[in-house]
PDB file of N, CA and C in Angstrom:
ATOM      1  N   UNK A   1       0.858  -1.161   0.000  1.00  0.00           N
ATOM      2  CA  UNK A   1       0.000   0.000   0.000  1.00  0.00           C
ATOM      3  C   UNK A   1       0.910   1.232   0.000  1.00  0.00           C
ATOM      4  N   UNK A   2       0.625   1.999  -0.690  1.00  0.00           N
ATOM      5  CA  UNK A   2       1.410   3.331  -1.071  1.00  0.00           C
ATOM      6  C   UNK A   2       1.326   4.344   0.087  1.00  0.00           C
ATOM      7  N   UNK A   3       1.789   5.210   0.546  1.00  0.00           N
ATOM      8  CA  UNK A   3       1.861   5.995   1.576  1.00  0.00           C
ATOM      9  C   UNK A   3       0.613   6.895   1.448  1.00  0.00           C
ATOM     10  N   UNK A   4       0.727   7.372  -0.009  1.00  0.00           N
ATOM     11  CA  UNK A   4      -0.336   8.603  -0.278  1.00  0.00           C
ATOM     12  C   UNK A   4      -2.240   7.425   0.314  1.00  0.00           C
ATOM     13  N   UNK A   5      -2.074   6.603  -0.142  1.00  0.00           N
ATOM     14  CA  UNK A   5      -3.302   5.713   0.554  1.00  0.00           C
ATOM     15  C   UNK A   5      -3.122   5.530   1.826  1.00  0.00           C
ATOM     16  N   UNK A   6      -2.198   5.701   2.821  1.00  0.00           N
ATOM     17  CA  UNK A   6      -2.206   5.334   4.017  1.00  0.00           C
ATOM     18  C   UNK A   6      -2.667   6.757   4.579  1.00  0.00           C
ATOM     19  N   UNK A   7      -2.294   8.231   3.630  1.00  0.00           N
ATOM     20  CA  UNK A   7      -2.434   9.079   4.439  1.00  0.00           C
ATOM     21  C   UNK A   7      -3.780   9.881   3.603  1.00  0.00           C
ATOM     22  N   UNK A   8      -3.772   9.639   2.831  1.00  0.00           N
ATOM     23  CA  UNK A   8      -5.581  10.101   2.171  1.00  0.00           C
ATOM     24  C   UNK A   8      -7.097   9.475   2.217  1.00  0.00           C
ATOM     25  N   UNK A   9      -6.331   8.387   1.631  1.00  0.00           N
ATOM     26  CA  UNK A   9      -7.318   6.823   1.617  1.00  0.00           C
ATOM     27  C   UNK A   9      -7.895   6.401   3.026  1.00  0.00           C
ATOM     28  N   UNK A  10      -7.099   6.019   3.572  1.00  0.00           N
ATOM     29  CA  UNK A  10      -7.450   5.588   4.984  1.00  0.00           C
ATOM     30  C   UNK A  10      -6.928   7.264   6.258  1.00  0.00           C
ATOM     31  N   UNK A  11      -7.091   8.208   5.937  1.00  0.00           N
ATOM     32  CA  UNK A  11      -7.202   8.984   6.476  1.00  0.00           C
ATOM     33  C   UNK A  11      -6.071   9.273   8.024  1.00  0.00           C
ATOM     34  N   UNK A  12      -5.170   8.538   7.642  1.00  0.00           N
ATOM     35  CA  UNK A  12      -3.947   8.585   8.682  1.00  0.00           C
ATOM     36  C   UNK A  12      -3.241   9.648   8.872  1.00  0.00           C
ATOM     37  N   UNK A  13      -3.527   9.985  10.119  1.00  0.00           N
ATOM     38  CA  UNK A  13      -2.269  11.074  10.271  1.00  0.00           C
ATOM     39  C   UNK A  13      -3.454  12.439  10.249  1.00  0.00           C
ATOM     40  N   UNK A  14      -4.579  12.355  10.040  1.00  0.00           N
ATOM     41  CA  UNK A  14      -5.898  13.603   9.915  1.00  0.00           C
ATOM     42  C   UNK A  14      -6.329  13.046  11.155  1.00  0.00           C
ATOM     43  N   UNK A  15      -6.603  12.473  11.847  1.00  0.00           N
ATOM     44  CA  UNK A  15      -7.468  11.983  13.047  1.00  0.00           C
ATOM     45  C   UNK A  15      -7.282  12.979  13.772  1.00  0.00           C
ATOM     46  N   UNK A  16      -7.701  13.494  14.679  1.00  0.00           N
ATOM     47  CA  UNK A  16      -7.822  14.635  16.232  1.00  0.00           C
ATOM     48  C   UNK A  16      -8.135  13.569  17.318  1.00  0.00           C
ATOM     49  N   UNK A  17      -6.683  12.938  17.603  1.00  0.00           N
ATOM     50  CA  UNK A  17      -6.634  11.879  18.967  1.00  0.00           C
ATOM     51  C   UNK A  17      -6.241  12.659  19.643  1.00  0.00           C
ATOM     52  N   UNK A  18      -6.536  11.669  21.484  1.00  0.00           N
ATOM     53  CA  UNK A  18      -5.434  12.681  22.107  1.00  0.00           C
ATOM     54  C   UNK A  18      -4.684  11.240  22.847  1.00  0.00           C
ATOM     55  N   UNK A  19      -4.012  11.833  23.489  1.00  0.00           N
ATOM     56  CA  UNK A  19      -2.919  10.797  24.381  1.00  0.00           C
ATOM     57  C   UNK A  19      -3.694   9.516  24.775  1.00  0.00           C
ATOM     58  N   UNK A  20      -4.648   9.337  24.634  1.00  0.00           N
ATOM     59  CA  UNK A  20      -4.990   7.487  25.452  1.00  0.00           C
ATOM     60  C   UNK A  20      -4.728   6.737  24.021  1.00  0.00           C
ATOM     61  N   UNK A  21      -4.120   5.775  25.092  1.00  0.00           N
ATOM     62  CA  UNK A  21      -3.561   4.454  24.200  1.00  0.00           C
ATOM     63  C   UNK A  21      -5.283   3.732  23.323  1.00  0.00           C
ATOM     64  N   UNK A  22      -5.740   3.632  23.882  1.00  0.00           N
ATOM     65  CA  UNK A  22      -7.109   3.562  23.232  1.00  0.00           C
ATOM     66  C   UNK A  22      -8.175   3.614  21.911  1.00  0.00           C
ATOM     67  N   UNK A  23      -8.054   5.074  22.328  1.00  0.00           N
ATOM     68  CA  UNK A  23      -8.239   5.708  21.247  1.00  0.00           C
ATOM     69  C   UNK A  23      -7.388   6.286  19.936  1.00  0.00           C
ATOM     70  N   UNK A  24      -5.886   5.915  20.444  1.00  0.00           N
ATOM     71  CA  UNK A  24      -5.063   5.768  19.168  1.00  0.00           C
ATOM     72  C   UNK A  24      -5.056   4.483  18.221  1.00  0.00           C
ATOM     73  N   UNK A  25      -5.148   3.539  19.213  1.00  0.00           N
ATOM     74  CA  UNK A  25      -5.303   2.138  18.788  1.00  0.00           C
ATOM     75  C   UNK A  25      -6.382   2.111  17.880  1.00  0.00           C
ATOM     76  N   UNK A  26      -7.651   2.777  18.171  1.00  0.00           N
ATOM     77  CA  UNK A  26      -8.549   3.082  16.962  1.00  0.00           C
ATOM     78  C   UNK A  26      -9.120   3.808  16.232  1.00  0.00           C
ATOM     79  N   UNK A  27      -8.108   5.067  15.995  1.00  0.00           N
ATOM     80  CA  UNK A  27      -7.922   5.631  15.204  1.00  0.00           C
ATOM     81  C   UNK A  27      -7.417   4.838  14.159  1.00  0.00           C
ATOM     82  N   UNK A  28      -6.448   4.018  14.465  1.00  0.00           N
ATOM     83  CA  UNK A  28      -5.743   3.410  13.195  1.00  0.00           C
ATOM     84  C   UNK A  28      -5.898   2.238  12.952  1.00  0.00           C
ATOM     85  N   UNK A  29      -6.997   1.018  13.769  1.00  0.00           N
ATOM     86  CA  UNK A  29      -7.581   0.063  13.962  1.00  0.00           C
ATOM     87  C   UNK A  29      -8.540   0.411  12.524  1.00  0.00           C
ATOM     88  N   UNK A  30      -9.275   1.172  13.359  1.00  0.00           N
ATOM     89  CA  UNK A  30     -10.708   1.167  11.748  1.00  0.00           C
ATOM     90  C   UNK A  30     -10.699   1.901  10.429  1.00  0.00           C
ATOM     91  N   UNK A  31      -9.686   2.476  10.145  1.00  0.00           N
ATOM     92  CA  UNK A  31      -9.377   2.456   8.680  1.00  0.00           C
ATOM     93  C   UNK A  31      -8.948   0.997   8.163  1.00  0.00           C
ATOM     94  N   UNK A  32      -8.054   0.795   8.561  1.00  0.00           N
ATOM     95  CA  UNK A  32      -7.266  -0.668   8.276  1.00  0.00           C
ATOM     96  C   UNK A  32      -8.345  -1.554   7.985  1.00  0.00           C
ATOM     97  N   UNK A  33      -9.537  -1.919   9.169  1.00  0.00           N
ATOM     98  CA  UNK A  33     -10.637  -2.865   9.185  1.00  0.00           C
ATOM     99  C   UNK A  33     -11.392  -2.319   7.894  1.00  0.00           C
ATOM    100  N   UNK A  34     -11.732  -1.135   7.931  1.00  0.00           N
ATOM    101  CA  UNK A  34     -12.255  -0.948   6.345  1.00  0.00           C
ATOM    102  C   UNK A  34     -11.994  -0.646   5.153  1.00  0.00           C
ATOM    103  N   UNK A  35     -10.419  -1.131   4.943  1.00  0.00           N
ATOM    104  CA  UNK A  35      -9.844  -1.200   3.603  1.00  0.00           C
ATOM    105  C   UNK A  35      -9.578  -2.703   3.830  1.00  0.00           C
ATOM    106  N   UNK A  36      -9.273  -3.571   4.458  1.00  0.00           N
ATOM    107  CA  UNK A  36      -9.468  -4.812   4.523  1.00  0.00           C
ATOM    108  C   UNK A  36     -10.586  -5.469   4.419  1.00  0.00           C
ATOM    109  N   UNK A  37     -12.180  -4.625   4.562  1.00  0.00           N
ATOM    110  CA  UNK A  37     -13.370  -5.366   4.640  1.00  0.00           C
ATOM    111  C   UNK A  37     -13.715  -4.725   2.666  1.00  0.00           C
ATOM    112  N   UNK A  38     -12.751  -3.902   1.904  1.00  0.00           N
ATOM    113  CA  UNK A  38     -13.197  -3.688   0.889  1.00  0.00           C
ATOM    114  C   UNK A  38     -12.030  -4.626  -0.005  1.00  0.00           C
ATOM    115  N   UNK A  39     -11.251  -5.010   0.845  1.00  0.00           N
ATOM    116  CA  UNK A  39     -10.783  -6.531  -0.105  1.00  0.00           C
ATOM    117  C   UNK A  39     -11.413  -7.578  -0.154  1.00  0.00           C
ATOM    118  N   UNK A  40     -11.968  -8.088   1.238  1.00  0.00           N
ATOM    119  CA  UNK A  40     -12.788  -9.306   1.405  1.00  0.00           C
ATOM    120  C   UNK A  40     -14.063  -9.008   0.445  1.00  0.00           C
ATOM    121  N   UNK A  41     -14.489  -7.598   0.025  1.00  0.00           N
ATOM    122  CA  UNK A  41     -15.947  -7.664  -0.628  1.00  0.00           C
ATOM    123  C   UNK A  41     -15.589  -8.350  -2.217  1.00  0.00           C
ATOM    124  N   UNK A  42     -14.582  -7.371  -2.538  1.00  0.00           N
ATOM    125  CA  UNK A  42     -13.787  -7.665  -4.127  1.00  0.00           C
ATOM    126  C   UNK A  42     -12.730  -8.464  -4.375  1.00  0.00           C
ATOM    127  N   UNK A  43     -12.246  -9.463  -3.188  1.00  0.00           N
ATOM    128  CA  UNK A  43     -11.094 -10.316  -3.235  1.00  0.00           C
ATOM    129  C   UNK A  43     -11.205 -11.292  -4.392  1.00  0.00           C
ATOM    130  N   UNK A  44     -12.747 -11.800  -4.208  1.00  0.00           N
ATOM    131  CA  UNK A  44     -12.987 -12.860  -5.508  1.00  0.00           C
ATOM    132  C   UNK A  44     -12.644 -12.717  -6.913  1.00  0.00           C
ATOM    133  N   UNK A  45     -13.179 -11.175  -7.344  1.00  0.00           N
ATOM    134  CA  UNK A  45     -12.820 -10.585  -8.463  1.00  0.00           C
ATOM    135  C   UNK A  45     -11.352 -10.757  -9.267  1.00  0.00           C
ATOM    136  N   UNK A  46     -10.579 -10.350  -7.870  1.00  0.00           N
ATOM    137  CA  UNK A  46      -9.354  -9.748  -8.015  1.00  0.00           C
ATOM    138  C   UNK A  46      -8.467 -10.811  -8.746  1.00  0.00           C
ATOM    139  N   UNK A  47      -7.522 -10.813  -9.261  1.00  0.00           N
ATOM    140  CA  UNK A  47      -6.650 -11.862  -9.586  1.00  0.00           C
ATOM    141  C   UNK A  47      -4.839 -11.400  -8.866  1.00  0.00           C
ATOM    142  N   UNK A  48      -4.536 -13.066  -8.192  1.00  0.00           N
ATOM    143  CA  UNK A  48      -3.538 -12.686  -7.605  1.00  0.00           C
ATOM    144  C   UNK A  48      -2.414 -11.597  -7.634  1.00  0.00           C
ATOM    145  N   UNK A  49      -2.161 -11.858  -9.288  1.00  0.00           N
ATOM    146  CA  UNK A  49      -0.921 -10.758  -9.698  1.00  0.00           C
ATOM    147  C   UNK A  49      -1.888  -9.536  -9.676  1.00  0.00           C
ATOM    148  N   UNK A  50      -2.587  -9.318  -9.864  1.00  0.00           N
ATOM    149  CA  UNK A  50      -3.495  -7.895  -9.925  1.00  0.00           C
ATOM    150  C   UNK A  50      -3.622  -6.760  -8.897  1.00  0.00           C
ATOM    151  N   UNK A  51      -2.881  -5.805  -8.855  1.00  0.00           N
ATOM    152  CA  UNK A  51      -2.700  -4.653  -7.607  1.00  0.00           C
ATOM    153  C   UNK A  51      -3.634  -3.734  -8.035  1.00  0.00           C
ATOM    154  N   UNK A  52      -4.435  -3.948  -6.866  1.00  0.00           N
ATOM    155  CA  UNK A  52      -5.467  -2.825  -6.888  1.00  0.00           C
ATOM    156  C   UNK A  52      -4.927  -1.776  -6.024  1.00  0.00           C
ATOM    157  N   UNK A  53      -5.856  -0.491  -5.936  1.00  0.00           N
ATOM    158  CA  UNK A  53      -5.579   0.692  -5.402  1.00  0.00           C
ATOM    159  C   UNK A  53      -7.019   0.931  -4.474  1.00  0.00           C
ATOM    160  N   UNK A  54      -6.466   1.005  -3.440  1.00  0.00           N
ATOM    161  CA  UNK A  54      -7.419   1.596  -2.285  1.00  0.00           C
ATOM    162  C   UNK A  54      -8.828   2.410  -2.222  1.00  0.00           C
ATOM    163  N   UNK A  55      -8.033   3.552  -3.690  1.00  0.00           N
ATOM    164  CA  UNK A  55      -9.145   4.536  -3.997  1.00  0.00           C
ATOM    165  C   UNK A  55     -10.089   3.877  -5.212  1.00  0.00           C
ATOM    166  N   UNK A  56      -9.723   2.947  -6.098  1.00  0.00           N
ATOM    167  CA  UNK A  56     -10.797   2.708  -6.985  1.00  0.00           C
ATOM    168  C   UNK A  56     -11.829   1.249  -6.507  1.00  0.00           C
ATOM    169  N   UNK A  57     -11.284   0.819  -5.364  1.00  0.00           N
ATOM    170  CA  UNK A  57     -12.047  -0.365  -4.437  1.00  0.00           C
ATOM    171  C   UNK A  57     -12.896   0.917  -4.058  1.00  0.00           C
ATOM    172  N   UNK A  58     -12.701   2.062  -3.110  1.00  0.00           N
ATOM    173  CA  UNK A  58     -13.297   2.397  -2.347  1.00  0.00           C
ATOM    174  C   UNK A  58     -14.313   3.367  -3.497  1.00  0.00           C
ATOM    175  N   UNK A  59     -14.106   3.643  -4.288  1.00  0.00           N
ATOM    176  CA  UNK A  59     -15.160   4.399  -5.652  1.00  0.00           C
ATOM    177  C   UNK A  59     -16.315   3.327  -5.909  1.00  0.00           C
ATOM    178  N   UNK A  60     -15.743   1.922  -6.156  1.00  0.00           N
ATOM    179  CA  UNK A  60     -16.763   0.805  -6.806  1.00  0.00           C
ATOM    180  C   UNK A  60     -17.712   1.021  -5.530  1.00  0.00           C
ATOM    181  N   UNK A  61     -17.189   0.847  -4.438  1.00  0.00           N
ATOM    182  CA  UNK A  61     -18.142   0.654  -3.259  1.00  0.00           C
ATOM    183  C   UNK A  61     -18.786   1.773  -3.481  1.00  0.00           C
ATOM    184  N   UNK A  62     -18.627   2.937  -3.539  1.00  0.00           N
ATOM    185  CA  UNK A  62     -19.254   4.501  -3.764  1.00  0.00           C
ATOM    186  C   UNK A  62     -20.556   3.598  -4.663  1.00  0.00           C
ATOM    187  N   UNK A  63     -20.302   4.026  -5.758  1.00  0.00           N
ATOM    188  CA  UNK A  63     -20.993   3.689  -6.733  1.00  0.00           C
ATOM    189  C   UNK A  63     -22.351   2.653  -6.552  1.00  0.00           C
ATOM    190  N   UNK A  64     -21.593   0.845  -6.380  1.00  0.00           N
ATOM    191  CA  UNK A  64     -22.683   0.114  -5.665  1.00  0.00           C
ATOM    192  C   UNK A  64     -23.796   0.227  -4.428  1.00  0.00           C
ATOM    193  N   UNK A  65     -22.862   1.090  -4.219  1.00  0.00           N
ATOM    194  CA  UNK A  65     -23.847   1.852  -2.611  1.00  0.00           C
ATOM    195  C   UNK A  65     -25.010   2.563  -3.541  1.00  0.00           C
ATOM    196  N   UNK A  66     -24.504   3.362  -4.161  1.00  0.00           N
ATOM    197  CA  UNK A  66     -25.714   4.477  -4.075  1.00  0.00           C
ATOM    198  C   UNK A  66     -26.457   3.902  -5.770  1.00  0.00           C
ATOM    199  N   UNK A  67     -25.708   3.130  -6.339  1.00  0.00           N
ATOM    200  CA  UNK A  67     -26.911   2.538  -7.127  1.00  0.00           C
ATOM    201  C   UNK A  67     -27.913   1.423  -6.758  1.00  0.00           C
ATOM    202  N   UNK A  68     -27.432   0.804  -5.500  1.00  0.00           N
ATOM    203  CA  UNK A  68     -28.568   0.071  -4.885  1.00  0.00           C
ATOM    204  C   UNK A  68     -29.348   0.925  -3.835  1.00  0.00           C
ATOM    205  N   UNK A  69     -29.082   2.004  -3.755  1.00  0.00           N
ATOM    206  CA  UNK A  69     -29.543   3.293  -3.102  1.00  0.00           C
ATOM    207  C   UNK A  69     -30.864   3.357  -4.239  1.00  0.00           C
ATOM    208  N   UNK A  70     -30.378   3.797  -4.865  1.00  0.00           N
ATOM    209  CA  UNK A  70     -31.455   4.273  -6.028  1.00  0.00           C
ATOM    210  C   UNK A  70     -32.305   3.600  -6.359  1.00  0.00           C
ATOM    211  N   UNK A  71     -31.965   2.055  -6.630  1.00  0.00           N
ATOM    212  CA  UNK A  71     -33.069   0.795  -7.442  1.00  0.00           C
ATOM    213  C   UNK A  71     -33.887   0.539  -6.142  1.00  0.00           C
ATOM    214  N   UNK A  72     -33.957   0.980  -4.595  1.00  0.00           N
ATOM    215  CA  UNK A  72     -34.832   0.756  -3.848  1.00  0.00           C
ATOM    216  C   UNK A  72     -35.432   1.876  -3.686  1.00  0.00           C
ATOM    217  N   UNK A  73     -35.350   3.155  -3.443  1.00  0.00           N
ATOM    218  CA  UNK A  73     -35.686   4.602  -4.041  1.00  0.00           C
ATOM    219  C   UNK A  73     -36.824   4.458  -5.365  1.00  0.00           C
ATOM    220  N   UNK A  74     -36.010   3.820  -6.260  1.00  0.00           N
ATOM    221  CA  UNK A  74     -37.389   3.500  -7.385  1.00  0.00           C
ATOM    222  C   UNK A  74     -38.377   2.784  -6.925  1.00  0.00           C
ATOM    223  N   UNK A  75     -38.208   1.533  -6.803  1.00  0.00           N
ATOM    224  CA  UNK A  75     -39.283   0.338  -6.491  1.00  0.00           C
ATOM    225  C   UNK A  75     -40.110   1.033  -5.301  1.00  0.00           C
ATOM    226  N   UNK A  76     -39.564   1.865  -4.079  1.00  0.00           N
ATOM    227  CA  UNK A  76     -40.258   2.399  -3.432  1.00  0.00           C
ATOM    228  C   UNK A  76     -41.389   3.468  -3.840  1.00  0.00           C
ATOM    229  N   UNK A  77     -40.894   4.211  -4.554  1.00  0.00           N
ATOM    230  CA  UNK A  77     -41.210   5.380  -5.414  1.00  0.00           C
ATOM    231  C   UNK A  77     -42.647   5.109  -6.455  1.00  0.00           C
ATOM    232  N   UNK A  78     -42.038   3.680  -7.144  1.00  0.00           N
ATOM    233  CA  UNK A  78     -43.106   2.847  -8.052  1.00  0.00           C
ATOM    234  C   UNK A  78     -44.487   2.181  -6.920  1.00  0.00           C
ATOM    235  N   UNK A  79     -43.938   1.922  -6.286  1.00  0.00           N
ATOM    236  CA  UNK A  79     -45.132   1.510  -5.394  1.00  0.00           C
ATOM    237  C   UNK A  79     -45.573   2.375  -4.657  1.00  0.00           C
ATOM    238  N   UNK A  80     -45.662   3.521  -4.835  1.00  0.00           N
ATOM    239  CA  UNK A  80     -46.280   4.619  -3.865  1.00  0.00           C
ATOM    240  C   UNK A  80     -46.934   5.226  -5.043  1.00  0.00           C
ATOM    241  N   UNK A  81     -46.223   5.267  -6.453  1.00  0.00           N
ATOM    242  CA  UNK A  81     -47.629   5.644  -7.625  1.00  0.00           C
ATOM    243  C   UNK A  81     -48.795   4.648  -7.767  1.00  0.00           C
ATOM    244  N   UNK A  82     -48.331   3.195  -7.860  1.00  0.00           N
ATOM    245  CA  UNK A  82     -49.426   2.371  -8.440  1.00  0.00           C
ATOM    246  C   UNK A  82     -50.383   2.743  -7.045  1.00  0.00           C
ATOM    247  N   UNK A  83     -49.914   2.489  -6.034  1.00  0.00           N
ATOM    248  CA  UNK A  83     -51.597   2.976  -4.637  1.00  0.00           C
ATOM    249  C   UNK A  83     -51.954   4.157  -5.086  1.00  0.00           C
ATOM    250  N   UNK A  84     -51.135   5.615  -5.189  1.00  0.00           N
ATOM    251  CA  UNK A  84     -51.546   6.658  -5.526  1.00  0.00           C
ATOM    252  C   UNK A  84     -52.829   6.426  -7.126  1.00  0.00           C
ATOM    253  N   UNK A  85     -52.100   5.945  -7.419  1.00  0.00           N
ATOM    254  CA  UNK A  85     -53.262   5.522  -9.233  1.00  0.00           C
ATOM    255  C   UNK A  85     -54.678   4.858  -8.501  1.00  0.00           C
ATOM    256  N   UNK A  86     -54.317   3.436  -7.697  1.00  0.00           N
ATOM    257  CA  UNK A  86     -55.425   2.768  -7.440  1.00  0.00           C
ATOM    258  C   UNK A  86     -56.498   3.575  -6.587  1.00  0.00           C
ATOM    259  N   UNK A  87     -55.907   5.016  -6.081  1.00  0.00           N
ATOM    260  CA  UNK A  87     -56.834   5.638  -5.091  1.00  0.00           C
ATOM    261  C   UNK A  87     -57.743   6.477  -5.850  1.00  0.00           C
ATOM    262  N   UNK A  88     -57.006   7.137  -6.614  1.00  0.00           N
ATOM    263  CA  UNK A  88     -57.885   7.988  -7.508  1.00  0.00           C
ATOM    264  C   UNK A  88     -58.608   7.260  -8.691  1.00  0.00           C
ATOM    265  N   UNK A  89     -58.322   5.827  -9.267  1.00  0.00           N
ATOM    266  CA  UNK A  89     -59.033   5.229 -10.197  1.00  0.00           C
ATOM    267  C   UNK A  89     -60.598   4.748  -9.040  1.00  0.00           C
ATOM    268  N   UNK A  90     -60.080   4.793  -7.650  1.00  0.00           N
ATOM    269  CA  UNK A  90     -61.075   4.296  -6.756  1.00  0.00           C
ATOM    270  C   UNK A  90     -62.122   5.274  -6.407  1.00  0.00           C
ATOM    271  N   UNK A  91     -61.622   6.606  -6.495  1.00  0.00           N
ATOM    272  CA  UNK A  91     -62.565   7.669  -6.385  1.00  0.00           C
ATOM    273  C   UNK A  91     -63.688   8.519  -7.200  1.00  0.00           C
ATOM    274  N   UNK A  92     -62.674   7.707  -8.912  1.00  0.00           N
ATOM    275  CA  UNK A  92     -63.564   8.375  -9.700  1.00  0.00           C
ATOM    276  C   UNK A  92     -64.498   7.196  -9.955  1.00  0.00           C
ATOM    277  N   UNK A  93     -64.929   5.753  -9.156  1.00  0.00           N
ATOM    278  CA  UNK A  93     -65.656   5.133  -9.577  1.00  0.00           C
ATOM    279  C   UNK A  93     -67.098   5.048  -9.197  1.00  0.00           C
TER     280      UNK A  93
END
């Protein structure tokens, strides 16, 4: 992992800790856990010789997030017209 990902990507070295052993420990505990939980998502994909980069794992996730954001946003959206339709086809009957 490249430095510029240790200090952009996973946000190292930006944290506002203070002195407990603690809370340094996870400061730098849960970046790590979630650039490691965005290998385990895309590890399958990946092919051994294949070096990925921190920031375009963490974009795909962007992306899949908010397009399964959206396709439930629709279906929600779609089913709040068809009742809206069935109410007023019900009123003008």
């Amino acid at each position: 992992m490249t430095f510029k990902e240790l200090k952009s990507g996973l946000h190292l070295g930006q944290m506002q800790v203070t002195k407990k052993e603690a809370r340094i420990q996870r400061s730098i505990a849960l970046p790590v856990m979630a650039y490691l939980l965005l290998l385990r998502l895309y590890a399958d994909e990946l092919q051994p010789e294949q070096r990925t980069s921190f920031f375009a794992l963490q974009k795909r996730f962007r992306t899949e997030a908010y397009q399964e954001q959206f396709e439930r946003s629709e279906v929600r959206f779609k089913k709040k017209l068809a009742c809206f339709k069935q109410t007023v086809s019900g009123q003008r009957a």
